[in-house]
C-alpha atoms as a PDB file:
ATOM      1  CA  UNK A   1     164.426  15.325 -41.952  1.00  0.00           C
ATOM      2  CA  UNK A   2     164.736  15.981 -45.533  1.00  0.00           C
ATOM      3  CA  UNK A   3     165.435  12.380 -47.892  1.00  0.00           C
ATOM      4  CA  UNK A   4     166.802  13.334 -51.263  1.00  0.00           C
ATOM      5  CA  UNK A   5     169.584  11.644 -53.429  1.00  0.00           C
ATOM      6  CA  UNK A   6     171.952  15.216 -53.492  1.00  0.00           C
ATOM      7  CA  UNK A   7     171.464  15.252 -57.326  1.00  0.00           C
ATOM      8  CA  UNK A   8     171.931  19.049 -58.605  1.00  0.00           C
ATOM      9  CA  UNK A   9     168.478  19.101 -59.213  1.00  0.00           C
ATOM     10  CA  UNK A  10     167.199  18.009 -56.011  1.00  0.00           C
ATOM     11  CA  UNK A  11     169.840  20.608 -54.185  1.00  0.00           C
ATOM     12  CA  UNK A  12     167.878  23.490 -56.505  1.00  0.00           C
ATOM     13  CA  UNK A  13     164.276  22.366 -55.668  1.00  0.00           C
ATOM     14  CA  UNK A  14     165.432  21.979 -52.317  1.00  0.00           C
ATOM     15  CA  UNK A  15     166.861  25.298 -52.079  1.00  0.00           C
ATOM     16  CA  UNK A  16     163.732  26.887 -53.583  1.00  0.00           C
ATOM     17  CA  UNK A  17     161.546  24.792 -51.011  1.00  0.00           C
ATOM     18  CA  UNK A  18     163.683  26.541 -48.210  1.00  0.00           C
ATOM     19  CA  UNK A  19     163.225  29.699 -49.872  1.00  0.00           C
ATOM     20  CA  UNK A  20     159.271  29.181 -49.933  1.00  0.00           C
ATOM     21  CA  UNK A  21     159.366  28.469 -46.520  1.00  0.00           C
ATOM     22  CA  UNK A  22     161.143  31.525 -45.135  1.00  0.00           C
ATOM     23  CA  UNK A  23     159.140  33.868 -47.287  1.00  0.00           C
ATOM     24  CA  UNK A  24     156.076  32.433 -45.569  1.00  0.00           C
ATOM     25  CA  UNK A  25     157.323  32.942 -42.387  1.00  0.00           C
ATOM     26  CA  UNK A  26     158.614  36.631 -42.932  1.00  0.00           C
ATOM     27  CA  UNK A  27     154.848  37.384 -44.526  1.00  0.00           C
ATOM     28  CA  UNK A  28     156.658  38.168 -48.230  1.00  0.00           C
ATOM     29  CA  UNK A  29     154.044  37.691 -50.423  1.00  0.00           C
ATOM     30  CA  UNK A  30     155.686  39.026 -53.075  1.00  0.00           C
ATOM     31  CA  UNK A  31     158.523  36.636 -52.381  1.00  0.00           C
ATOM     32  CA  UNK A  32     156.051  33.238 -51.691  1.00  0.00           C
ATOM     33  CA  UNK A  33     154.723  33.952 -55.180  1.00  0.00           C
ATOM     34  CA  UNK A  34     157.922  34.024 -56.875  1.00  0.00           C
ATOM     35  CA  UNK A  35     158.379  30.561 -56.338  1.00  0.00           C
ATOM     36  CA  UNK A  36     155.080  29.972 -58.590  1.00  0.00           C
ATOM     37  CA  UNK A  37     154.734  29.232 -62.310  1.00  0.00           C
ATOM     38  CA  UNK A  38     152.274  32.009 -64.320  1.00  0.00           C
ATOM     39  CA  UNK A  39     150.193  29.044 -64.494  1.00  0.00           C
ATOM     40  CA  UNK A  40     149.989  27.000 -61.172  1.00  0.00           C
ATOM     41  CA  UNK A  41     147.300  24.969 -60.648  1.00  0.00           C
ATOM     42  CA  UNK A  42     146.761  24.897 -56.303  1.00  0.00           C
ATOM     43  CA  UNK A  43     144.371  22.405 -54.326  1.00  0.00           C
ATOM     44  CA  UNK A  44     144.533  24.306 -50.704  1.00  0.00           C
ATOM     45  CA  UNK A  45     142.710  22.869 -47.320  1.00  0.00           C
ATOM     46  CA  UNK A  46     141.362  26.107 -47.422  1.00  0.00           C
ATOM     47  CA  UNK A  47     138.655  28.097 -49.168  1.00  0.00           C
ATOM     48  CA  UNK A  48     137.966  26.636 -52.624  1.00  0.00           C
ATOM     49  CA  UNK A  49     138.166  23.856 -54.696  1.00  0.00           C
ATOM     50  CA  UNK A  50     140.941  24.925 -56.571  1.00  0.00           C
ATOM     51  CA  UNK A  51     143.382  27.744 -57.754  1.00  0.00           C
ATOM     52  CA  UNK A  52     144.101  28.724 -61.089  1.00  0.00           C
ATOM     53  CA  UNK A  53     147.097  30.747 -61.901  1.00  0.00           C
ATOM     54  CA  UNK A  54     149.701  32.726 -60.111  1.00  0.00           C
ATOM     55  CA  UNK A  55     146.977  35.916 -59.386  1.00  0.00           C
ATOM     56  CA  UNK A  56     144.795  33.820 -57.906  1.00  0.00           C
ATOM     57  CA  UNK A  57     146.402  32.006 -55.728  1.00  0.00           C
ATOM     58  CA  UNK A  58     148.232  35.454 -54.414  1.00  0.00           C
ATOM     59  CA  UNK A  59     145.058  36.495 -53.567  1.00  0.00           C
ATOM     60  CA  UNK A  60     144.217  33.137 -51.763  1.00  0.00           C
ATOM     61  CA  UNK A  61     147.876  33.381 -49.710  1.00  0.00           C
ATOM     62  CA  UNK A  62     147.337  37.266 -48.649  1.00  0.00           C
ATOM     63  CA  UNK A  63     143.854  35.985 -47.509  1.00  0.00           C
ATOM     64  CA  UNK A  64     145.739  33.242 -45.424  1.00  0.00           C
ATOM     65  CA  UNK A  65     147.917  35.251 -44.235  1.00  0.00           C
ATOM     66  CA  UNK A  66     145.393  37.816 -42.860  1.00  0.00           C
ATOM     67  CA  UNK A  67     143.994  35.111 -41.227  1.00  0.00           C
ATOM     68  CA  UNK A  68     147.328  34.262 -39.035  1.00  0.00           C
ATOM     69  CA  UNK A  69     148.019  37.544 -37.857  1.00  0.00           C
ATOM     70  CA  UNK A  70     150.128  36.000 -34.293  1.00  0.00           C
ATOM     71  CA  UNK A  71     153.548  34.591 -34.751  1.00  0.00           C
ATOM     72  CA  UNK A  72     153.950  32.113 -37.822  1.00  0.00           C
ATOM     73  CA  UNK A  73     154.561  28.687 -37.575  1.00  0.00           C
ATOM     74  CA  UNK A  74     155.154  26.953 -41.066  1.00  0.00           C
ATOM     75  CA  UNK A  75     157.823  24.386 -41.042  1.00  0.00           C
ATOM     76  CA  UNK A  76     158.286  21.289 -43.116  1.00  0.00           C
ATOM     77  CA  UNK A  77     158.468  17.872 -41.915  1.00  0.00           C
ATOM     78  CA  UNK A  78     159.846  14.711 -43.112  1.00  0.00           C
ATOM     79  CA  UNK A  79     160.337  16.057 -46.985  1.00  0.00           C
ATOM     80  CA  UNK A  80     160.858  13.803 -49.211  1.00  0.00           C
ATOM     81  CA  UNK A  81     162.659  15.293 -53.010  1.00  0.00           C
ATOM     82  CA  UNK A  82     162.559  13.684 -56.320  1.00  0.00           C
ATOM     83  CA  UNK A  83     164.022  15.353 -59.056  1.00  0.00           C
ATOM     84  CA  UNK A  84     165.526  15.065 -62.756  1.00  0.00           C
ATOM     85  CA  UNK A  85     166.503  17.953 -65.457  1.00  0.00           C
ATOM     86  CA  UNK A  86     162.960  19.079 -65.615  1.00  0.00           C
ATOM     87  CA  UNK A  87     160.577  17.869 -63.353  1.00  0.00           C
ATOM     88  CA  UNK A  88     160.579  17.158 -59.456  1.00  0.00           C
ATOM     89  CA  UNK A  89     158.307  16.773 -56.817  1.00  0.00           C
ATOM     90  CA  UNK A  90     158.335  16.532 -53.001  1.00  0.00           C
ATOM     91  CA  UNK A  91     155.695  15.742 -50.552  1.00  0.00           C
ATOM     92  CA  UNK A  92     156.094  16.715 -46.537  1.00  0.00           C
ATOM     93  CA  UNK A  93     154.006  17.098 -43.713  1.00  0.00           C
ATOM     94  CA  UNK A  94     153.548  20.211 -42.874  1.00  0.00           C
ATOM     95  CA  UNK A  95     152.512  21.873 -39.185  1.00  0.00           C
ATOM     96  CA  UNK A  96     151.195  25.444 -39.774  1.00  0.00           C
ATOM     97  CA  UNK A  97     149.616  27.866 -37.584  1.00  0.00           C
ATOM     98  CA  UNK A  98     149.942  31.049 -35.467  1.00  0.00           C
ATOM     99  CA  UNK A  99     149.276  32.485 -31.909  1.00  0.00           C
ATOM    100  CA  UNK A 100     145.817  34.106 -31.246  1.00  0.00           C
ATOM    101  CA  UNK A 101     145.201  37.178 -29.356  1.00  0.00           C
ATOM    102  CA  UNK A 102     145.779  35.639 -26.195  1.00  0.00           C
ATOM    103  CA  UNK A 103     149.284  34.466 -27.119  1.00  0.00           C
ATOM    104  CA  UNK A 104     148.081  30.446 -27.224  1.00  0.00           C
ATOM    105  CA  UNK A 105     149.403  28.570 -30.784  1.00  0.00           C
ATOM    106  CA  UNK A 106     146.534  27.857 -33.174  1.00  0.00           C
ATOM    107  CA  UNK A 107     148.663  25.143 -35.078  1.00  0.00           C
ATOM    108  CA  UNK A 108     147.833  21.869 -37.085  1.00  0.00           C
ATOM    109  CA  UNK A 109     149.525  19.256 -39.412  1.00  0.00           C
ATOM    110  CA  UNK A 110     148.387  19.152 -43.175  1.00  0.00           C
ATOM    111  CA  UNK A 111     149.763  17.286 -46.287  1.00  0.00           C
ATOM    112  CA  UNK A 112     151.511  18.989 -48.905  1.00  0.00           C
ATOM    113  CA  UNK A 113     152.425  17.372 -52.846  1.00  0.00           C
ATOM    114  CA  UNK A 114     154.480  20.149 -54.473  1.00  0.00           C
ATOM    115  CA  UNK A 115     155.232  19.574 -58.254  1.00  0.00           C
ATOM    116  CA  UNK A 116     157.823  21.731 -60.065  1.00  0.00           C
ATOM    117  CA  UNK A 117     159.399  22.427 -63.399  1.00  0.00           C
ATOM    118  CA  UNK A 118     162.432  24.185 -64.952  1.00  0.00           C
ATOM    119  CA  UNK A 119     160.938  26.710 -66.600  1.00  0.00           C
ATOM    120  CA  UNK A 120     163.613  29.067 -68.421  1.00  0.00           C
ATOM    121  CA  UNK A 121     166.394  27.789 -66.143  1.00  0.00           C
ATOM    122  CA  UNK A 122     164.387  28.343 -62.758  1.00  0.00           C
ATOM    123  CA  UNK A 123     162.280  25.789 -60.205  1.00  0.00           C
ATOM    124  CA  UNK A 124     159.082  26.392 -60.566  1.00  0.00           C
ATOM    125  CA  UNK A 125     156.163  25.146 -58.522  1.00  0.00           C
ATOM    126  CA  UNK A 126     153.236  24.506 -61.419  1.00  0.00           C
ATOM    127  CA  UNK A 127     151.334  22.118 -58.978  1.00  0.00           C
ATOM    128  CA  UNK A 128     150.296  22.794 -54.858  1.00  0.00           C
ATOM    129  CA  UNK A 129     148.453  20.665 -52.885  1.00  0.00           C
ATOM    130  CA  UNK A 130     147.948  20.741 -49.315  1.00  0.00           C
ATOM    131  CA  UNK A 131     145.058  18.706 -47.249  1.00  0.00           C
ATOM    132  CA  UNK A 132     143.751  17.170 -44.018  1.00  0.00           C
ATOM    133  CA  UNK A 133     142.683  14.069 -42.961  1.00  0.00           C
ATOM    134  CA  UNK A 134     138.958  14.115 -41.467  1.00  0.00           C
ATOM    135  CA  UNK A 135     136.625  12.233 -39.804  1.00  0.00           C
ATOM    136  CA  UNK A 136     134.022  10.764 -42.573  1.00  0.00           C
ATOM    137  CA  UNK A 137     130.943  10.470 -39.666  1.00  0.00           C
ATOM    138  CA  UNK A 138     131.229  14.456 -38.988  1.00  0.00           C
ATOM    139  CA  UNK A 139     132.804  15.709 -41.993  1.00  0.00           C
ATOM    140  CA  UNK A 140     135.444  17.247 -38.938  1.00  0.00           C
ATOM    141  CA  UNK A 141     139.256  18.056 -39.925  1.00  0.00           C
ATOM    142  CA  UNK A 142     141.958  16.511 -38.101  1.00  0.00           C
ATOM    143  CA  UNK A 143     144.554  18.628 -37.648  1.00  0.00           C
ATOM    144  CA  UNK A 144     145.224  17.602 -34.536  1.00  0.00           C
ATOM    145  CA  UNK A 145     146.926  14.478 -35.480  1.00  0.00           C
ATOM    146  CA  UNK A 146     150.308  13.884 -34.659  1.00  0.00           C
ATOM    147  CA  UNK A 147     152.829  12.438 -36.914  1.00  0.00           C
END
């Protein structure tokens, strides 16, 4: 379920969001970096603290996507869109994963905050940031949740 207003704006950052999505799932990572300003700024659940522009956080998604060499699972769930002129943002909950070598799905829910900008007439994501809940006693993510 996506909530929106069906602004133009929202329909672009929407469409771009789609986009993103696919070119996960097909493994592009020429094509997930598109969608990323020269100077995005990325908090991932994985890794490091943060990511500083659009080389950086290439490397970080080929690394990822080494990691998930089964079938991908990357879908968006209950998106919400805000967007004017220049600026939107969305936020979603977002169950990603693969299959390990014995064919059994290796999947979890994170949070994801996605700012963009029109930058020279394109959507541009110049802000990422996905995270998991955890348990504060163990320090333990929990991507098991359900939403």
């Amino acid at each position: 379920m996506t909530t929106h207003t069906g602004l133009p704006a929202e329909a672009a950052v929407l469409e771009q969001l789609e986009s993103w999505t696919a070119a996960v799932r097909d493994r592009d990572i020429d094509a997930i970096v598109a969608h990323y300003a020269p100077h995005i700024v990325a908090f991932d659940a994985v890794a490091q603290l943060q990511f500083k522009g659009v080389e950086a956080y290439r490397q970080h998604w080929q690394a990822c996507l080494e990691l998930c060499p089964g079938l991908m699972d990357f879908e968006l769930h209950e998106v919400v869109l805000h967007a004017d002129g220049e600026v939107a943002f969305c936020h979603a909950l977002h169950h990603c994963g693969d299959t390990n070598d014995k064919g059994e799905p290796q999947v979890g829910w994170l949070r994801m905050t996605s700012g963009y900008r029109r930058i020279e007439g394109e959507w541009k994501v110049v802000h990422e940031h996905f995270s998991a809940p955890f348990e504060m006693e163990s320090g333990k993510a929990l991507f098991d949740l359900e939403p």
